[in-house]
N, C-alpha and C. Protein backbone atom coordinates (compact mmCIF):
# COMPACT_ATOMS: atom_id res chain seq x y z
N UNK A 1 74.44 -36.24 104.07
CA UNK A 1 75.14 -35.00 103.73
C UNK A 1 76.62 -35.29 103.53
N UNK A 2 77.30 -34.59 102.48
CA UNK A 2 78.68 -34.23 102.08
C UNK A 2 79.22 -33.68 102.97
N UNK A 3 80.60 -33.89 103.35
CA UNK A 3 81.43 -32.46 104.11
C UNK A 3 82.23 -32.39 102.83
N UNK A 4 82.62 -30.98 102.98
CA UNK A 4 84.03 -30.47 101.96
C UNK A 4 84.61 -29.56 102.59
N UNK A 5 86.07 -29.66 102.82
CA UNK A 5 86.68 -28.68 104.07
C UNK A 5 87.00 -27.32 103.27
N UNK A 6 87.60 -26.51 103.68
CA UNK A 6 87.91 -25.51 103.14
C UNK A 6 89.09 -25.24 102.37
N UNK A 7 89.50 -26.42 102.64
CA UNK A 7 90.79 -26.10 101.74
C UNK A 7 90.72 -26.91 100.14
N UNK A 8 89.65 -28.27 100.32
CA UNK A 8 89.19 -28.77 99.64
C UNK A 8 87.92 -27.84 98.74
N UNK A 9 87.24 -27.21 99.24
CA UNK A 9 86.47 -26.30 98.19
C UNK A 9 87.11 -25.26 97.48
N UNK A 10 88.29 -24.44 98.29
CA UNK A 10 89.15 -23.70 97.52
C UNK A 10 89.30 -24.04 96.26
N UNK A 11 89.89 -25.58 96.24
CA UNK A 11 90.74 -26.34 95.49
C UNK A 11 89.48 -27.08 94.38
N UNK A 12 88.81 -26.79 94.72
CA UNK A 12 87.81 -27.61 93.32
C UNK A 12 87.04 -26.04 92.82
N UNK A 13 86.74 -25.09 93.68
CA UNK A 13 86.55 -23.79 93.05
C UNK A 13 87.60 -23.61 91.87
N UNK A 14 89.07 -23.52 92.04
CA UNK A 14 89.57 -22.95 91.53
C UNK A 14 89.82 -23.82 89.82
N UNK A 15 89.56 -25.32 90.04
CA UNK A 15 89.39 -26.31 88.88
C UNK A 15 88.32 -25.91 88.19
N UNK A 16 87.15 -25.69 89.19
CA UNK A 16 85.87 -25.58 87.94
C UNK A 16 86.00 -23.89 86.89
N UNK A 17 86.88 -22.68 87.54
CA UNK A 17 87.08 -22.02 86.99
C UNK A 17 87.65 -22.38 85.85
N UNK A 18 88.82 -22.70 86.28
CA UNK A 18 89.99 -23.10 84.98
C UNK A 18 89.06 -23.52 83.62
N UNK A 19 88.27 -24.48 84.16
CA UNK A 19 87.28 -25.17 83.11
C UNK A 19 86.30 -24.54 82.10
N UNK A 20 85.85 -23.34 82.71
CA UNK A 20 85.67 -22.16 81.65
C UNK A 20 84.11 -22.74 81.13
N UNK A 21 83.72 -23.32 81.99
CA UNK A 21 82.26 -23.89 81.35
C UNK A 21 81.22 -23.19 82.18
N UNK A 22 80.07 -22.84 81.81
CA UNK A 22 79.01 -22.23 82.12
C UNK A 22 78.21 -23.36 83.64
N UNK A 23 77.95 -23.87 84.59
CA UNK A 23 77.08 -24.18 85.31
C UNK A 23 77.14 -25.76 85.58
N UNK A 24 78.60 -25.45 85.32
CA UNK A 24 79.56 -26.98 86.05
C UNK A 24 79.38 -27.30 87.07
N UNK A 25 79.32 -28.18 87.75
CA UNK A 25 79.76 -28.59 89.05
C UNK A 25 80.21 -29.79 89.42
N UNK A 26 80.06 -30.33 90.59
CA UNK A 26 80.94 -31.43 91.01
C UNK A 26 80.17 -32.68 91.44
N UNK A 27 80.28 -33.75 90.96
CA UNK A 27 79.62 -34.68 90.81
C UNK A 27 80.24 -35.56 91.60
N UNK A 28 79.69 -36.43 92.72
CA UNK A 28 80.70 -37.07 93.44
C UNK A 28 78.95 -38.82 93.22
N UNK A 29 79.96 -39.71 92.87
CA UNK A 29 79.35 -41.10 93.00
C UNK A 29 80.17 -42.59 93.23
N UNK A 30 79.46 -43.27 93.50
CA UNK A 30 79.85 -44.47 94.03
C UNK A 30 79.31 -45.63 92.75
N UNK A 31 80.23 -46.45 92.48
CA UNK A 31 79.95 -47.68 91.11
C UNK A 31 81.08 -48.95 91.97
N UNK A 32 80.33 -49.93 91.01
CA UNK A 32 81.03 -51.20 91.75
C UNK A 32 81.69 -51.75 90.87
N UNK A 33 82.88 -52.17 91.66
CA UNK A 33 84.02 -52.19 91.47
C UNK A 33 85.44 -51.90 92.59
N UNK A 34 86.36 -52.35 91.98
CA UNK A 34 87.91 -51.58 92.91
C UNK A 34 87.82 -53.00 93.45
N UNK A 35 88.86 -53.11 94.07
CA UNK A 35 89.65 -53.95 94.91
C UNK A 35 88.76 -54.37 96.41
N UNK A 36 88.33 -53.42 96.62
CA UNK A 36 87.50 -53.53 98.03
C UNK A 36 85.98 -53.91 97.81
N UNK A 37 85.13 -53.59 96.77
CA UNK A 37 83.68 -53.69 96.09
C UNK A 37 83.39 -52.59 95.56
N UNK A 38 83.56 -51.08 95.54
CA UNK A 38 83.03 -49.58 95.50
C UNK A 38 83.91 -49.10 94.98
N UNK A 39 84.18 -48.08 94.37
CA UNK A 39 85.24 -47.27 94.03
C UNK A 39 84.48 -46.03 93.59
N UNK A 40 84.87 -45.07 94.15
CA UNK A 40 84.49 -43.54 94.36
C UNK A 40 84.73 -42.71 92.95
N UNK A 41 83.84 -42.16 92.74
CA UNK A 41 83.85 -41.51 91.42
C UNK A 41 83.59 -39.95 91.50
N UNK A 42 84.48 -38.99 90.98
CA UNK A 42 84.50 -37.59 91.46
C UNK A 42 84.80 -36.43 90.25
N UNK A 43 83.72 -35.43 89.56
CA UNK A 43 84.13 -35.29 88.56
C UNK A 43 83.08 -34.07 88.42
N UNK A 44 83.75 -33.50 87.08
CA UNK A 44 82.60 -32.42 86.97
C UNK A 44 81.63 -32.64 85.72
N UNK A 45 80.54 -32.37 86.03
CA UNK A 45 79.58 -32.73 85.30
C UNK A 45 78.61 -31.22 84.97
N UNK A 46 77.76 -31.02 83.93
CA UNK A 46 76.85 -30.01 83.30
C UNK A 46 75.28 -30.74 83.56
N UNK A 47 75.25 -31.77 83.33
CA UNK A 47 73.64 -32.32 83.87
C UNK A 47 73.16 -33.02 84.75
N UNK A 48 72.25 -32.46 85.44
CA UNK A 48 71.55 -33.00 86.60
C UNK A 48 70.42 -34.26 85.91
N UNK A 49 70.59 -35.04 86.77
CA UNK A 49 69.76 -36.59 86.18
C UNK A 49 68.22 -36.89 86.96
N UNK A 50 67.12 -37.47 86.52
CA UNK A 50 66.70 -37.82 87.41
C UNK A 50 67.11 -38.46 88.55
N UNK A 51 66.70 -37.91 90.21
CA UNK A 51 66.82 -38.33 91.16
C UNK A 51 68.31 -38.33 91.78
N UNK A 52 68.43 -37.35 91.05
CA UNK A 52 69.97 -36.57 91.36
C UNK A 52 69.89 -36.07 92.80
N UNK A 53 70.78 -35.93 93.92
CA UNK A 53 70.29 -35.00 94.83
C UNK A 53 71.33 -33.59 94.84
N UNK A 54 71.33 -32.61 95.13
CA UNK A 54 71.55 -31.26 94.53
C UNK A 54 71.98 -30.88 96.08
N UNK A 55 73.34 -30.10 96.34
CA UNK A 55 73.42 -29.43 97.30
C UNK A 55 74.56 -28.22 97.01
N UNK A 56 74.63 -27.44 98.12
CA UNK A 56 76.00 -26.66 98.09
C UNK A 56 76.55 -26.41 99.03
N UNK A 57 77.87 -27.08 99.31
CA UNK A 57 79.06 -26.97 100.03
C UNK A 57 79.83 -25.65 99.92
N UNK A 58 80.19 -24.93 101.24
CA UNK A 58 81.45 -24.37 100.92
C UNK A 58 81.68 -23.73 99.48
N UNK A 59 80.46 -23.50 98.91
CA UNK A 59 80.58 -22.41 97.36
C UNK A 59 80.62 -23.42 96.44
N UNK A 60 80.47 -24.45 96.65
CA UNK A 60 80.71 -25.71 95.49
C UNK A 60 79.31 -26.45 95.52
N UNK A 61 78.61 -26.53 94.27
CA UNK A 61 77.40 -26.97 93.81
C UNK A 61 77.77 -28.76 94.10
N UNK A 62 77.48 -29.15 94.64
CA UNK A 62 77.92 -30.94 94.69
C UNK A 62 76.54 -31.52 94.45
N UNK A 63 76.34 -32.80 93.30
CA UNK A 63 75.55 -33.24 93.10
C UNK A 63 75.49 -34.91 92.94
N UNK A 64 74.94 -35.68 93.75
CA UNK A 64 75.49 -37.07 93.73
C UNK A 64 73.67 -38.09 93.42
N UNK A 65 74.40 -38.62 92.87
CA UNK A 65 73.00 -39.94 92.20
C UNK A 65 71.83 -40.40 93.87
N UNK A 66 71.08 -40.65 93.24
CA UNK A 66 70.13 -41.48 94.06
C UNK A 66 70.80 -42.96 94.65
N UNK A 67 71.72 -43.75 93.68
CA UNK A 67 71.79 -44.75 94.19
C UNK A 67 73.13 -44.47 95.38
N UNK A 68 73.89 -43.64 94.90
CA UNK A 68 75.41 -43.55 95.52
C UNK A 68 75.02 -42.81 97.05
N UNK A 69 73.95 -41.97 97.40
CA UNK A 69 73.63 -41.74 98.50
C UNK A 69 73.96 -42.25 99.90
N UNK A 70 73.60 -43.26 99.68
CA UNK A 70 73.29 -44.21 100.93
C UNK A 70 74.69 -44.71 101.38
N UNK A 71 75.72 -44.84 99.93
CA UNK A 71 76.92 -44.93 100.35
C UNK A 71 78.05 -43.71 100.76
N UNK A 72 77.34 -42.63 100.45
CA UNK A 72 78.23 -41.18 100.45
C UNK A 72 77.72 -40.38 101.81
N UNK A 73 76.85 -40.78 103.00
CA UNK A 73 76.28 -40.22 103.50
C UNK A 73 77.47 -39.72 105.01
N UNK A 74 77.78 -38.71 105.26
CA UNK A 74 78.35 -38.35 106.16
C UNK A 74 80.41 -38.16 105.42
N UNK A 75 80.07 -38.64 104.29
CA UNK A 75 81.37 -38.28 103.26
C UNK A 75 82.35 -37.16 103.61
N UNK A 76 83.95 -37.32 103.87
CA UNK A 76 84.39 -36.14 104.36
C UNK A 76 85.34 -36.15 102.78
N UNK A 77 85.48 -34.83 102.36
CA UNK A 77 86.24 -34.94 101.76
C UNK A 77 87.43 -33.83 101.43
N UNK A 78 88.95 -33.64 101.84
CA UNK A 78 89.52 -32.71 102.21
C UNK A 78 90.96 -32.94 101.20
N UNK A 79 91.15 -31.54 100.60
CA UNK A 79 92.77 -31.34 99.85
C UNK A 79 93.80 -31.29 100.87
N UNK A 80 94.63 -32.15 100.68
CA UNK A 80 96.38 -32.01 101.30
C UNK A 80 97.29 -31.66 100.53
N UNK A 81 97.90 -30.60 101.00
CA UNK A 81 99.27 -30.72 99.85
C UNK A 81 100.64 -31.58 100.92
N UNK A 82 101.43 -32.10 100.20
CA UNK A 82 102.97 -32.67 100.59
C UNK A 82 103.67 -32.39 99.82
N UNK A 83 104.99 -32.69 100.22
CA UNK A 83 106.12 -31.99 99.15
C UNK A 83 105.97 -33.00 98.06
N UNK A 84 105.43 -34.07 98.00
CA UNK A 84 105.02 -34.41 96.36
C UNK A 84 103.81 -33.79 95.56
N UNK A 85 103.13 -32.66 96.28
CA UNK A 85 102.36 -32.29 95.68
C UNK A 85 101.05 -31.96 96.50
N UNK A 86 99.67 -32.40 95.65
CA UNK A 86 99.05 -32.21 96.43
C UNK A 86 97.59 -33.14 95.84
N UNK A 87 96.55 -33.47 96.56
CA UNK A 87 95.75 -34.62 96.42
C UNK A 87 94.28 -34.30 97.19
N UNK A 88 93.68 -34.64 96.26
CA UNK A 88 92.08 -34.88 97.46
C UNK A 88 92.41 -36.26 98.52
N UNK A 89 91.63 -36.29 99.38
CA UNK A 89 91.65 -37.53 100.59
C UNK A 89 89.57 -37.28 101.09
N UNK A 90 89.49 -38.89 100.84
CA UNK A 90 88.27 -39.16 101.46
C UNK A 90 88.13 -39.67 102.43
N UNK A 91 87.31 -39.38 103.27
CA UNK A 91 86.68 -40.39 104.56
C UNK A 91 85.32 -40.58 104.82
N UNK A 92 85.17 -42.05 104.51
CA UNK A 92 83.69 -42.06 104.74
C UNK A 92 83.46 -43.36 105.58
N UNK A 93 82.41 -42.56 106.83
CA UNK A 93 82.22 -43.52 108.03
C UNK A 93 81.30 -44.60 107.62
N UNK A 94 81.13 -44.62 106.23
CA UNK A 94 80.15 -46.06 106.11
C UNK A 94 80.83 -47.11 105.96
N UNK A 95 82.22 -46.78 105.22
CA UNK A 95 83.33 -48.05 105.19
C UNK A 95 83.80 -48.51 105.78
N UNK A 96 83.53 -49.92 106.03
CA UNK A 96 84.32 -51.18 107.01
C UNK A 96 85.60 -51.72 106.77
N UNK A 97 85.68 -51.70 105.05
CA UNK A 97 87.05 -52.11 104.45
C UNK A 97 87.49 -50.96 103.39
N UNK A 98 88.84 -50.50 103.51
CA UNK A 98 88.92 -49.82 102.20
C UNK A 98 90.51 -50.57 101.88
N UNK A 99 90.84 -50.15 100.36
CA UNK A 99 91.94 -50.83 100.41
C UNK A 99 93.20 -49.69 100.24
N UNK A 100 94.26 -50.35 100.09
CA UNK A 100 95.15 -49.72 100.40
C UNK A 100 95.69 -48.39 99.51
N UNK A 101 95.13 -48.35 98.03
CA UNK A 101 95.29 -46.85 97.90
C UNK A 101 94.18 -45.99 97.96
N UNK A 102 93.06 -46.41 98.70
CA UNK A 102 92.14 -44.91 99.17
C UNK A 102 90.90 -45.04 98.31
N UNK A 103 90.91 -45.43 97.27
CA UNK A 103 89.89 -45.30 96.22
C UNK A 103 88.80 -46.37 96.24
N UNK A 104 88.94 -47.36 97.32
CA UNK A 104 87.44 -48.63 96.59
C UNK A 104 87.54 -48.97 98.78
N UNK A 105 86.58 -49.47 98.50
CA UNK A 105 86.08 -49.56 100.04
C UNK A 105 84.71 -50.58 99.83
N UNK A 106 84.25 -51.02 101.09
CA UNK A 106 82.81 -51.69 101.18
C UNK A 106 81.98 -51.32 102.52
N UNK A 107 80.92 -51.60 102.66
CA UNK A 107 80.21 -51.51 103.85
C UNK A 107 79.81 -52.33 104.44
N UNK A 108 79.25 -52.53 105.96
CA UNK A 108 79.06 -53.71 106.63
C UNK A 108 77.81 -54.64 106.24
N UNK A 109 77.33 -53.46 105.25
CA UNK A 109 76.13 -54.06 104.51
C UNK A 109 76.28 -54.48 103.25
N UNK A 110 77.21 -54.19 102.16
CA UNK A 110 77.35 -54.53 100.98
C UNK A 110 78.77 -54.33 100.37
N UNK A 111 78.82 -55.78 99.79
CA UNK A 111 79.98 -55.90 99.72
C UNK A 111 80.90 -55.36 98.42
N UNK A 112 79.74 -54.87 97.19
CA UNK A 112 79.29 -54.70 96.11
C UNK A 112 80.08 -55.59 95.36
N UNK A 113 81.27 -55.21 94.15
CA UNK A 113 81.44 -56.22 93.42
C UNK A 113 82.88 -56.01 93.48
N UNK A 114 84.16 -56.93 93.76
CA UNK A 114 85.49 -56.38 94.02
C UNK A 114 85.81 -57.01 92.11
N UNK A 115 86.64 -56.39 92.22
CA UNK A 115 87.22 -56.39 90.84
C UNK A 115 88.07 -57.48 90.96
N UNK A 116 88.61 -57.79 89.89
CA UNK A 116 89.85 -59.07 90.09
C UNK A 116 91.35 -58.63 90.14
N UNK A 117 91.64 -57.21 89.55
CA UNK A 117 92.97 -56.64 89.42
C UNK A 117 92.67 -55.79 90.80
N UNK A 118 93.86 -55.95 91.65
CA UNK A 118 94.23 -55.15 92.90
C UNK A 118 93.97 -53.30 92.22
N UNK A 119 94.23 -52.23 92.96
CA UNK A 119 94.27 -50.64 92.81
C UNK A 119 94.91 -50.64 91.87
């Protein structure tokens, strides 16, 4: 299972509006790559795939692949604002390594594939 806090569903509610598309939602997956092996992939999408798994958070339809599962499982994912602005932030307890700007990570089980260019 996904978490999405409340300030973080606010904040992707109010994107998928803007977007003006009929039965959007939010697509969250894992591909290899990044600096660490993984790099997190987060986006809105219109089609459900085979072996998609389908849920809803906090008013937000979230839908993530069969394979990215296993790496997204217990996934926190929460909006901050700072006076530079404001940003999603992930935390996910499957990662052993992540690197230093937030986006690519690995697990104690797989290391997947690190890229050769740093973040």
């Amino acid at each position: 299972m996904v978490n999405i806090s409340e300030s973080a569903s606010e904040k992707i509610q109010e994107m998928l509006a803007a977007e003006e598309i009929p039965n959007l939602f939010l697509r969250i997956g894992v591909q290899e790559g990044g600096c660490s092996g993984f790099s997190y992939g987060m986006g809105f999408d219109d089609e459900i795939h085979e072996g998609d798994s389908e849920m809803e958070i906090g008013g937000v339809k979230v839908v993530v692949d069969s394979d990215s599962m296993k790496y997204l499982r217990g996934l926190e994912i929460d909006w901050k604002e700072s006076a530079m602005g404001g940003g999603f932030t992930i935390h996910n307890p499957n990662a052993t390594v992540t690197c230093g700007c937030g986006s690519s990570f690995r697990t104690a089980t797989d290391a997947g594939n690190p890229a050769a260019d740093p973040c």
